[in-house]
C-alpha atoms as a PDB file:
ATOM      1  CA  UNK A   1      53.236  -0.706 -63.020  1.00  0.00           C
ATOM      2  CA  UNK A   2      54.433  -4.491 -63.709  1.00  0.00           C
ATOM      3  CA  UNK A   3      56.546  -4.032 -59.728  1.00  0.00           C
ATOM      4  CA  UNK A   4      53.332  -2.476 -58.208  1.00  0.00           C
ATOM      5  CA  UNK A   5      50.944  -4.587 -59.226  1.00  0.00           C
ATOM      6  CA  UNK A   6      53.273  -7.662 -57.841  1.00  0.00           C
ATOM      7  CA  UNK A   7      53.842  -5.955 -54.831  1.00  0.00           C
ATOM      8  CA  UNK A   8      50.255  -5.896 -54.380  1.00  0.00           C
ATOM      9  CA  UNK A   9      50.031  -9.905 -55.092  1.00  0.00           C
ATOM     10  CA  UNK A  10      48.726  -9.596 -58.731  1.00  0.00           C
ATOM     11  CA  UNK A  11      50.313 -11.730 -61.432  1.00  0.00           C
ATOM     12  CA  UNK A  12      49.556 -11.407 -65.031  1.00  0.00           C
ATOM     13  CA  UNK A  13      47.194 -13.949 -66.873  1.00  0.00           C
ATOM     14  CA  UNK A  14      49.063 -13.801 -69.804  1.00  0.00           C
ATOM     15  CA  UNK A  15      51.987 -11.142 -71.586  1.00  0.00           C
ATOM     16  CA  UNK A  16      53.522 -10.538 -74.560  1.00  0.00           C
ATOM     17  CA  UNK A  17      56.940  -8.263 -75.468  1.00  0.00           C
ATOM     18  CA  UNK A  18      54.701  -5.189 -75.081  1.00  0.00           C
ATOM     19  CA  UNK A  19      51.471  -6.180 -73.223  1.00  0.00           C
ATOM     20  CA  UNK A  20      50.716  -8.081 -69.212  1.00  0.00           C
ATOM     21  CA  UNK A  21      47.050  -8.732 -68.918  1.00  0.00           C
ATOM     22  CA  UNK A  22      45.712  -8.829 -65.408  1.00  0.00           C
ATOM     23  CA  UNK A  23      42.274  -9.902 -63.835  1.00  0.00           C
ATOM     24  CA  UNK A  24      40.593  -6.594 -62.593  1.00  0.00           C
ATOM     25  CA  UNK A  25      42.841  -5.563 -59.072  1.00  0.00           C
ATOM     26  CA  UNK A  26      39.274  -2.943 -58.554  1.00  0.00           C
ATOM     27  CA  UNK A  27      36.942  -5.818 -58.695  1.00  0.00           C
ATOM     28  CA  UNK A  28      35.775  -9.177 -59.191  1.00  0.00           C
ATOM     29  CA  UNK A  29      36.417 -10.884 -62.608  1.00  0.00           C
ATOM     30  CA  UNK A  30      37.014 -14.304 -64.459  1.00  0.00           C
ATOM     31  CA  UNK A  31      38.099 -12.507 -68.376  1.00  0.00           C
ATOM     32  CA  UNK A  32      41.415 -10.478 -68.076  1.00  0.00           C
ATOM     33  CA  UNK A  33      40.763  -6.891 -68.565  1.00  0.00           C
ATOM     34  CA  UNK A  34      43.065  -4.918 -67.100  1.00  0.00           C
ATOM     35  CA  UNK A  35      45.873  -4.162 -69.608  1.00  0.00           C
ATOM     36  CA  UNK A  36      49.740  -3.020 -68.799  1.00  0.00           C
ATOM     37  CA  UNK A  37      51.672  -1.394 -72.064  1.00  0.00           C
ATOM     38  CA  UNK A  38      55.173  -2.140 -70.884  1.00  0.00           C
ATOM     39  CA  UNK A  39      56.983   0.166 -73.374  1.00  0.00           C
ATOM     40  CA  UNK A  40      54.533   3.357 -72.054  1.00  0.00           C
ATOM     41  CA  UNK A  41      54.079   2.172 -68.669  1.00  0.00           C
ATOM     42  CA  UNK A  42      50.967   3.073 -68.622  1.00  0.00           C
ATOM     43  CA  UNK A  43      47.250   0.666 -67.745  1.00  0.00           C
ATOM     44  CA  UNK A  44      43.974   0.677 -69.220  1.00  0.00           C
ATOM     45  CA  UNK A  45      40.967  -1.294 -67.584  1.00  0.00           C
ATOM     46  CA  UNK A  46      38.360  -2.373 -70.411  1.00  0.00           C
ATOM     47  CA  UNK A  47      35.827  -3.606 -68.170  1.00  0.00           C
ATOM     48  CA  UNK A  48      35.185   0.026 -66.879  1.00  0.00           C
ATOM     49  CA  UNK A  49      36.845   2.025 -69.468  1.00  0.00           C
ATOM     50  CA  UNK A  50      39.281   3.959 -67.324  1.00  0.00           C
ATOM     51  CA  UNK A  51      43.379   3.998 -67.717  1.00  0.00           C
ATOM     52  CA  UNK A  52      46.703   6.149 -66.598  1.00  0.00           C
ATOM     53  CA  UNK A  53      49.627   6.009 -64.960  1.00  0.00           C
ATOM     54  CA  UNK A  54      51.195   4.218 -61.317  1.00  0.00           C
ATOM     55  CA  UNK A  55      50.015   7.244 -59.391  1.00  0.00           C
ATOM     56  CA  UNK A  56      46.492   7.058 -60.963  1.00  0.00           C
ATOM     57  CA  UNK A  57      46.598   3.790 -60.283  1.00  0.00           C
ATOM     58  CA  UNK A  58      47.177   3.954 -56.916  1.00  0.00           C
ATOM     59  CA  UNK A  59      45.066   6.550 -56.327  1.00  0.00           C
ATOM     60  CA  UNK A  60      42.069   4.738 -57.334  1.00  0.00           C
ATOM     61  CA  UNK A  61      43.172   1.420 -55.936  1.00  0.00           C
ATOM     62  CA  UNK A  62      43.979   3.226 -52.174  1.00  0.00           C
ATOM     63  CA  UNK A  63      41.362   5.771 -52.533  1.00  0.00           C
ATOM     64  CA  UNK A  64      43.701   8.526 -51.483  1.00  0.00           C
ATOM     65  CA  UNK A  65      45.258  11.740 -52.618  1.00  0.00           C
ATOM     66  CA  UNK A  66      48.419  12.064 -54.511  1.00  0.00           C
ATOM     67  CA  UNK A  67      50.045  13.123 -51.858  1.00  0.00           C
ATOM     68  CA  UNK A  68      48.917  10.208 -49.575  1.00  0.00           C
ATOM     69  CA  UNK A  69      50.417   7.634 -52.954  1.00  0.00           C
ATOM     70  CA  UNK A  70      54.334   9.697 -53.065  1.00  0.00           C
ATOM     71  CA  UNK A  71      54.049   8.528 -49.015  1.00  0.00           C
ATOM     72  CA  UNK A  72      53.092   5.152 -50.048  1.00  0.00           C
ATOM     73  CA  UNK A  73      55.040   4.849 -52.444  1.00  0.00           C
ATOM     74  CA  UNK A  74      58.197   6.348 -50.667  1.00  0.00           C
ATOM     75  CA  UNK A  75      58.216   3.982 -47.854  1.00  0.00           C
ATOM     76  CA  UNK A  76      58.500   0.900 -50.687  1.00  0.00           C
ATOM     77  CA  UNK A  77      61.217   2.701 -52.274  1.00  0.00           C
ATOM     78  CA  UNK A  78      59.645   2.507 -55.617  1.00  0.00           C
ATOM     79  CA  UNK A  79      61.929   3.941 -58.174  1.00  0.00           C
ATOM     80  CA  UNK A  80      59.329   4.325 -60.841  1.00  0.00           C
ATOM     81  CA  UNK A  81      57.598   7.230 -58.226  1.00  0.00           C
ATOM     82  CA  UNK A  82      60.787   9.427 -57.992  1.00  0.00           C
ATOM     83  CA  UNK A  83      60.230  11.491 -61.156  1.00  0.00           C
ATOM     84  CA  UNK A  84      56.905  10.745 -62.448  1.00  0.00           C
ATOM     85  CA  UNK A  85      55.912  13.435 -65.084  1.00  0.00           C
ATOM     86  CA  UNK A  86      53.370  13.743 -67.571  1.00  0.00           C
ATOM     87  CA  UNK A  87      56.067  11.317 -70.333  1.00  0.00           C
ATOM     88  CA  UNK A  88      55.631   7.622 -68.297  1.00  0.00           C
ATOM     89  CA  UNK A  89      58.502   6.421 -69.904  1.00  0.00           C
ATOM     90  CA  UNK A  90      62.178   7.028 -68.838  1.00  0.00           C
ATOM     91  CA  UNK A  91      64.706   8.336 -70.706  1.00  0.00           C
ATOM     92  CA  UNK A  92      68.016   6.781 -69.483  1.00  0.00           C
ATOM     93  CA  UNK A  93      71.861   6.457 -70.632  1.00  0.00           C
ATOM     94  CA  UNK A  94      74.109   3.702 -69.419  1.00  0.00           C
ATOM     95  CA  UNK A  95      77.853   5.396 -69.154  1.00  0.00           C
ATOM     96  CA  UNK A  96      79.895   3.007 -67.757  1.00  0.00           C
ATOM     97  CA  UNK A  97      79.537  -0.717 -67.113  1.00  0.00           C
ATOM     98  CA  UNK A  98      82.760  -2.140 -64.987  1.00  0.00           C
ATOM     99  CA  UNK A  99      83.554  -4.201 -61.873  1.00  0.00           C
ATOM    100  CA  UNK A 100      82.175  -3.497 -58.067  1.00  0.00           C
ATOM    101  CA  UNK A 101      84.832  -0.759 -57.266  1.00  0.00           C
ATOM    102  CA  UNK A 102      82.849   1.762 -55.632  1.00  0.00           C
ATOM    103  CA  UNK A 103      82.932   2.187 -51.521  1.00  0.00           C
ATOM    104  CA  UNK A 104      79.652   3.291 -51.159  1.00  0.00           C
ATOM    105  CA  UNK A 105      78.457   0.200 -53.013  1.00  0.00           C
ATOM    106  CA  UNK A 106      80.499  -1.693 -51.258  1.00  0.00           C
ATOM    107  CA  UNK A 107      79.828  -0.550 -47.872  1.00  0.00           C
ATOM    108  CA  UNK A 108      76.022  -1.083 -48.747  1.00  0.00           C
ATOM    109  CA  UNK A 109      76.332  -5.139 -49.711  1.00  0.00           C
ATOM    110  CA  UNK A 110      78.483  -5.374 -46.232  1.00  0.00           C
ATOM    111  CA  UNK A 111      75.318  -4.156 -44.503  1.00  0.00           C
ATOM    112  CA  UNK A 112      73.213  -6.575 -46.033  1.00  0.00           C
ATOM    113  CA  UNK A 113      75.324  -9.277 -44.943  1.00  0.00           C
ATOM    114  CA  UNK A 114      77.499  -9.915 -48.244  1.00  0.00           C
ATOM    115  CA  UNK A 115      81.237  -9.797 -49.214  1.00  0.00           C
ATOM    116  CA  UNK A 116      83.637  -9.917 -51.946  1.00  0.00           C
ATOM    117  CA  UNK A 117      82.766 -13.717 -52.273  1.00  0.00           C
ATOM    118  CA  UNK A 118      79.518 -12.322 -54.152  1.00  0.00           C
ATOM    119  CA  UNK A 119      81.217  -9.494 -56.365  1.00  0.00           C
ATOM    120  CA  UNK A 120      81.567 -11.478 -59.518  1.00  0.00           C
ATOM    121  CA  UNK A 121      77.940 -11.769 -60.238  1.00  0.00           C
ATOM    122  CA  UNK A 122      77.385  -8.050 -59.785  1.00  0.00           C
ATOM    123  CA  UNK A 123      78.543  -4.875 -61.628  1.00  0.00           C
ATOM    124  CA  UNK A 124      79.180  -1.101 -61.128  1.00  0.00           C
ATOM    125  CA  UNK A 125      76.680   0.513 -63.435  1.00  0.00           C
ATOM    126  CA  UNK A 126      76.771   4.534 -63.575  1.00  0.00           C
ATOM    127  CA  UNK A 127      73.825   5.789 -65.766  1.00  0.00           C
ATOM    128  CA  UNK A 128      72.241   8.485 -66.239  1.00  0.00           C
ATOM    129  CA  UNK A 129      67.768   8.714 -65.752  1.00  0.00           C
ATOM    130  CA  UNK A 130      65.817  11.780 -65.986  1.00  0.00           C
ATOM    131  CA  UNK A 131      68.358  13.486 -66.845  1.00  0.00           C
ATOM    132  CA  UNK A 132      70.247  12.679 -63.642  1.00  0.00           C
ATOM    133  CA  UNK A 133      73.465  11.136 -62.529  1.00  0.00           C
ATOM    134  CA  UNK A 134      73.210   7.696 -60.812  1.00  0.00           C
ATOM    135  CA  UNK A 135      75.881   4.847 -59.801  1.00  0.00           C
ATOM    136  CA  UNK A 136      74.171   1.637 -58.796  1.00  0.00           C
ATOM    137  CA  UNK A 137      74.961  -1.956 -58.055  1.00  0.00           C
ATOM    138  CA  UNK A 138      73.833  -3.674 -61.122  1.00  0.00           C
ATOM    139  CA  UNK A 139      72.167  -7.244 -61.826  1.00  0.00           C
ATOM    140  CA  UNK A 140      71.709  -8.572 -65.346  1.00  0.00           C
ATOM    141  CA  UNK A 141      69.302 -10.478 -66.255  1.00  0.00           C
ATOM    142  CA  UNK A 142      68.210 -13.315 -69.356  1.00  0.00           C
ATOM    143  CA  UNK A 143      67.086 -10.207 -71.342  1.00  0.00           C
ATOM    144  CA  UNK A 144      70.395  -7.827 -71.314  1.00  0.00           C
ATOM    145  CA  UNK A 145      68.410  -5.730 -68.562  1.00  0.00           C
ATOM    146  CA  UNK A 146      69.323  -4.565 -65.573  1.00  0.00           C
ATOM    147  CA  UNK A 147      68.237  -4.490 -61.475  1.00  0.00           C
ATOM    148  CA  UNK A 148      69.841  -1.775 -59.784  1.00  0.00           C
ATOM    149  CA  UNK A 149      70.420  -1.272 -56.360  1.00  0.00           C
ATOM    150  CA  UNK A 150      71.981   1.217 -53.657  1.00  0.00           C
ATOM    151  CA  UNK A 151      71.620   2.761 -50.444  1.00  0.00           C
ATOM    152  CA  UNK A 152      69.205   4.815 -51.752  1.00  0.00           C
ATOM    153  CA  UNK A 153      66.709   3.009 -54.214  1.00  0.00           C
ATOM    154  CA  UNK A 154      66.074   0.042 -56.083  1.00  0.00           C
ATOM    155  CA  UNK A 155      64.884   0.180 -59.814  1.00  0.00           C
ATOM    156  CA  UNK A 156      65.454  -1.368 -63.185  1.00  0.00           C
ATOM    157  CA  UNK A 157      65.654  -0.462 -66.950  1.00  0.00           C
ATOM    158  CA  UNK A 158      65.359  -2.289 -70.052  1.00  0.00           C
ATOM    159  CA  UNK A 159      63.030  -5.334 -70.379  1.00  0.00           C
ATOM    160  CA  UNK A 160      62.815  -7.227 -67.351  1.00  0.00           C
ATOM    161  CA  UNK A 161      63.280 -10.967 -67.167  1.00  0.00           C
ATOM    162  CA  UNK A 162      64.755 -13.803 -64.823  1.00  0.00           C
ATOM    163  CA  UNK A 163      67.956 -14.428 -64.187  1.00  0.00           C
ATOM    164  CA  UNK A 164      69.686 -17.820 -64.329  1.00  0.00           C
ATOM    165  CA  UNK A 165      73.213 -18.483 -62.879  1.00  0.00           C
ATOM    166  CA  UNK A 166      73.989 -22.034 -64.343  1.00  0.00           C
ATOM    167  CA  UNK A 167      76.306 -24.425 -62.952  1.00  0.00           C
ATOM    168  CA  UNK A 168      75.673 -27.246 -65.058  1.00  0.00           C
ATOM    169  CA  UNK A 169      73.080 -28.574 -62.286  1.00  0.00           C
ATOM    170  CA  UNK A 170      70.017 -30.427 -62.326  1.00  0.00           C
ATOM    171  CA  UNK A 171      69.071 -28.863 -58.668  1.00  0.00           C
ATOM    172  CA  UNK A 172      68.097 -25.427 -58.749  1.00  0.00           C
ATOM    173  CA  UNK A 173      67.380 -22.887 -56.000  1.00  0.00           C
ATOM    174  CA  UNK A 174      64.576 -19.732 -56.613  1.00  0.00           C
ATOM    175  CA  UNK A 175      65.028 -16.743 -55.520  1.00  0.00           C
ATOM    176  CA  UNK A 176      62.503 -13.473 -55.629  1.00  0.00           C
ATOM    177  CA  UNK A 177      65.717 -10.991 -55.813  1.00  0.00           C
ATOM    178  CA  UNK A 178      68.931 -11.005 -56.393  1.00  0.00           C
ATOM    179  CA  UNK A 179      70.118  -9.605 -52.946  1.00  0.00           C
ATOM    180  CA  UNK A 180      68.154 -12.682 -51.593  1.00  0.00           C
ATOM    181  CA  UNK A 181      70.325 -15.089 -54.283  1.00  0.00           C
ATOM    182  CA  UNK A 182      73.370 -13.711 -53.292  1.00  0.00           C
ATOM    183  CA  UNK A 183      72.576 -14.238 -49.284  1.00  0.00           C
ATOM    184  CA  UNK A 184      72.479 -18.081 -49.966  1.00  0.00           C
ATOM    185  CA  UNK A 185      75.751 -17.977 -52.471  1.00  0.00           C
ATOM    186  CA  UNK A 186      77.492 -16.112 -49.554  1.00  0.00           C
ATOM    187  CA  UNK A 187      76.709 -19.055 -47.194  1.00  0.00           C
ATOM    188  CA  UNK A 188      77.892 -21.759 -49.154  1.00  0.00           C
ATOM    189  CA  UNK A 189      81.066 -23.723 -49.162  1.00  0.00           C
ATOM    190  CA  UNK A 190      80.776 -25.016 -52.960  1.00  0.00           C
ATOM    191  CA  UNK A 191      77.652 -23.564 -55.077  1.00  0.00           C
ATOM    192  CA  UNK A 192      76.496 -26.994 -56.658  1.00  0.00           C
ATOM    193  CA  UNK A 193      73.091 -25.647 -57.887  1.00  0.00           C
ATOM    194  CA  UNK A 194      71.446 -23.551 -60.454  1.00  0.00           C
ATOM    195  CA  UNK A 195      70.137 -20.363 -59.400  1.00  0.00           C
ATOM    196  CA  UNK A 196      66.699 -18.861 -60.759  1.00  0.00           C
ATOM    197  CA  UNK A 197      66.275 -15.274 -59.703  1.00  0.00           C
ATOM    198  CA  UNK A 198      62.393 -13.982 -60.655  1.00  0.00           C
ATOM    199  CA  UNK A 199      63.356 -10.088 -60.647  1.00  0.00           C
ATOM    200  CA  UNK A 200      59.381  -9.686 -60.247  1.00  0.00           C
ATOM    201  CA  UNK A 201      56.965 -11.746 -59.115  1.00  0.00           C
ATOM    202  CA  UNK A 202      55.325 -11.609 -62.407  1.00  0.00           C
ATOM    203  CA  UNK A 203      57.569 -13.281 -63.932  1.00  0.00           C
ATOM    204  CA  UNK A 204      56.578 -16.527 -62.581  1.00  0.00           C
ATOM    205  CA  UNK A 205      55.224 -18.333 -65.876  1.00  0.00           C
ATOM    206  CA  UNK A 206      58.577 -17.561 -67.533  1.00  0.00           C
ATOM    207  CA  UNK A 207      60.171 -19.162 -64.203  1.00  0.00           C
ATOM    208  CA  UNK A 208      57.805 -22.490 -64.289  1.00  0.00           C
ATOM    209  CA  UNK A 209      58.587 -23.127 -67.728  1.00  0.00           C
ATOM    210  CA  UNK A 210      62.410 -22.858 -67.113  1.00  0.00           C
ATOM    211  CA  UNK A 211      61.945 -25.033 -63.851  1.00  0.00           C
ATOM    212  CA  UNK A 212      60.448 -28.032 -66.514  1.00  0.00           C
ATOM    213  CA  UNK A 213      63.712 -28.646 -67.258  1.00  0.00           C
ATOM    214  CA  UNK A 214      65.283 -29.435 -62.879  1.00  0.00           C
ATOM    215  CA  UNK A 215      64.770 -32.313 -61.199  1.00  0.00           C
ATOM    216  CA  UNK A 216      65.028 -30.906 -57.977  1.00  0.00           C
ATOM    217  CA  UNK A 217      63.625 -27.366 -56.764  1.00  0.00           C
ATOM    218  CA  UNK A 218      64.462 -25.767 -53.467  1.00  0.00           C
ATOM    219  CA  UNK A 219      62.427 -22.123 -52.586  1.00  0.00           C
ATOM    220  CA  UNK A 220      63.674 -19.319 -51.009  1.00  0.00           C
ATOM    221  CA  UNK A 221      60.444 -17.053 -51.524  1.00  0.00           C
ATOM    222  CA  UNK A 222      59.246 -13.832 -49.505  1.00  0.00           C
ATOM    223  CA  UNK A 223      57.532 -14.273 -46.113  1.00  0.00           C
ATOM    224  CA  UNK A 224      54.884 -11.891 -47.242  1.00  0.00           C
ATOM    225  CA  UNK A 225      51.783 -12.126 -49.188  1.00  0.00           C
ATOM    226  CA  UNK A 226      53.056 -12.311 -52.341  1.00  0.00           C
ATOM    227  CA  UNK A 227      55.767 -14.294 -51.692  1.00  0.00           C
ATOM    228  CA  UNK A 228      53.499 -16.608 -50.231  1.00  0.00           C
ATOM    229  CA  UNK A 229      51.210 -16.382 -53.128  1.00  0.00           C
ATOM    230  CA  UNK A 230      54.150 -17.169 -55.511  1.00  0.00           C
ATOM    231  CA  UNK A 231      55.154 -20.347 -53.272  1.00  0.00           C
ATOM    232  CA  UNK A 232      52.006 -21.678 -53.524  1.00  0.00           C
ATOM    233  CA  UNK A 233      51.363 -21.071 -57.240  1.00  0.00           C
ATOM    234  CA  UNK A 234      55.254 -22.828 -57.937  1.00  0.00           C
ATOM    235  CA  UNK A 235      53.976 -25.920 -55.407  1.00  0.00           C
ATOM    236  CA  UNK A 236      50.674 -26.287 -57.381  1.00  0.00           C
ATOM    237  CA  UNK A 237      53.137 -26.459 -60.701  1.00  0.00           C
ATOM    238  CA  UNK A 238      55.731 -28.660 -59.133  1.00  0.00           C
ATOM    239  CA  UNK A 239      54.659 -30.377 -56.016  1.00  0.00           C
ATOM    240  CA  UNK A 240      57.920 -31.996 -55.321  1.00  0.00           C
ATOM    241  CA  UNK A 241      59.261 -28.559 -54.953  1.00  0.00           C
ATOM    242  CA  UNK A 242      60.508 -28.117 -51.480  1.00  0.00           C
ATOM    243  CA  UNK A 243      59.978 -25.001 -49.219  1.00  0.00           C
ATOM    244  CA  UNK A 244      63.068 -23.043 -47.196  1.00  0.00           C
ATOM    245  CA  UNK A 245      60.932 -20.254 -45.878  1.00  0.00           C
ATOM    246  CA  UNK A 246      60.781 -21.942 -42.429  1.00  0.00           C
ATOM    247  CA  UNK A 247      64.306 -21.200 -41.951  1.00  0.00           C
ATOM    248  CA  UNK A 248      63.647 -17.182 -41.713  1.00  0.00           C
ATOM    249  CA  UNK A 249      60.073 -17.683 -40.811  1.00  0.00           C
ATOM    250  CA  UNK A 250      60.405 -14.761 -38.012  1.00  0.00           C
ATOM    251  CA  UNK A 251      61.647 -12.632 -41.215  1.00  0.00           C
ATOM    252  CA  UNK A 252      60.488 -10.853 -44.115  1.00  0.00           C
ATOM    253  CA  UNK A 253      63.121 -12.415 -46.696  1.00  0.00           C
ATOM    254  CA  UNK A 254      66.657 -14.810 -46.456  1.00  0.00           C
ATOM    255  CA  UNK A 255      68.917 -11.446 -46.496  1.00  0.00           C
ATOM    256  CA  UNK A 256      67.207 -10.168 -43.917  1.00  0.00           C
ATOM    257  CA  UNK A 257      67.487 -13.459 -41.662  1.00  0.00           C
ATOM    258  CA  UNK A 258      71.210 -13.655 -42.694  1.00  0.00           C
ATOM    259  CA  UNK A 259      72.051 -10.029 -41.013  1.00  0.00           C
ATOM    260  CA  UNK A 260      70.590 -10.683 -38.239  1.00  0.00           C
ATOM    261  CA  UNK A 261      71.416 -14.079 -37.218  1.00  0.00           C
ATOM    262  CA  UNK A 262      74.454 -14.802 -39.442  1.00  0.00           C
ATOM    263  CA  UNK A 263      74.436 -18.040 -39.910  1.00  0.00           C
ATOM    264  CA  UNK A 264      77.805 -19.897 -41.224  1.00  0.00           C
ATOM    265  CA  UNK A 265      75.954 -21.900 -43.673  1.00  0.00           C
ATOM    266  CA  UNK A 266      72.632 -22.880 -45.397  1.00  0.00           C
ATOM    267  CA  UNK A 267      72.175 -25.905 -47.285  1.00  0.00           C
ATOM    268  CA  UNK A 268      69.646 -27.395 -48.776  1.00  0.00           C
ATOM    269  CA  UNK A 269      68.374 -31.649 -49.298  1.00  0.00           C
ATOM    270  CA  UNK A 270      70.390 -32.837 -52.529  1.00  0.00           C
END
């Protein structure tokens, strides 16, 4: 739910361990009402009395059939659709934790533009969800969780969080995901910044209170809406921040610029 309802440019009001609150994404409202239980996955929406699950969700925000939401869904590759049943929350099993070995995987970060320069800040992950067998580029973040990704889907288990790479900096770059992180690390000479990786848009109050502590912010945000939402709510925060989207204004995201203009380098104002 918490990856939806960013995708659709909502961020929460205010969360706990087990709870986001969210203003009303049916309707008009100034009092959060619109609850998220993380651990269940499921929503409840006080204001009208009505709750479920992401399809029900999406059903009512859409207006559509179920089948119309799996299509939705499907073509934004959201992991949390693939084996929805009647228990919301996943049962999963991490087997094997190791380094980037895997062809496949490999194969799939050359086609986004990345090589072995970026390994060391990933990991081979084979787990099993659902009761099925999966192997999966994995991300940690602040929390011990993970982001996976391969040719095939994107996802993540365990609690989510940021995730700070820390070179001892007082300049620090912000990232939405991780792929996007690692597309600026593979264009640099010498990394002499931070980086903060959100995971999820949502996750933006836990980002502005760990950007208090840089003197210098650089943003490398989504050219969509809620990417653009995000910039602006960062700028309002820290108005000294300064904004990289212009470089891969013609694209949706810095990976996807980097693949398909390949630039030797990208550097930022220190």
């Amino acid at each position: 739910m918490e990856e939806i309802l960013s995708s659709l440019g909502y961020h929460p009001t205010k969360q706990s361990q087990k709870e986001l609150w969210f203003l009303n994404p049916f309707g008009d409202e100034t009092q959060a009402s619109f609850k998220i239980d993380i651990n269940k996955n499921q929503w409840f929406l006080f204001s009208d009395g009505i709750g479920g699950n992401n399809i029900d969700f999406v059903r009512r925000y859409l207006n559509c059939s179920v089948k119309e939401v799996l299509s939705w869904a499907g073509e934004r590759n959201f992991f949390s659709f693939h084996q929805q049943t009647d228990i919301l929350e996943p049962t999963y099993k991490i087997n094997e934790v190791s380094e980037l070995q895997n062809w496949n995987l490999k194969k799939y970060l050359k086609e986004r533009g990345l090589s072995s320069k970026i390994y060391r800040y990933l990991h081979e992950v084979k787990f099993i969800m659902n009761g099925k067998k999966l192997y999966a580029i994995g991300f940690k973040n602040d929390s011990g969780g993970w982001e996976f990704r391969n040719s095939f889907f994107k996802g993540s288990i365990l609690k989510k969080d940021i995730s700070l790479i820390k070179n001892g900096c007082q300049n620090v770059c912000v990232f939405e995901g991780f792929i996007d992180a690692l597309s600026y690390i593979e264009k640099q000479d010498l990394l002499d910044v931070d980086i903060l990786v959100l995971n999820s848009v949502s996750l933006i109050n836990k980002a502005i209170e760990t950007l208090k502590n840089y003197n210098k912010i650089s943003l490398f945000l989504d050219n969509d809406k809620a990417g653009i939402k995000c910039k602006n709510e960062f700028i309002t925060s820290f108005p000294e921040a300064l904004d990289y989207s212009h470089i891969y204004q013609n694209y949706k995201d810095l990976n996807e610029y980097i693949t398909h203009e390949k630039p030797q380098i990208i550097r930022v104002v220190k």
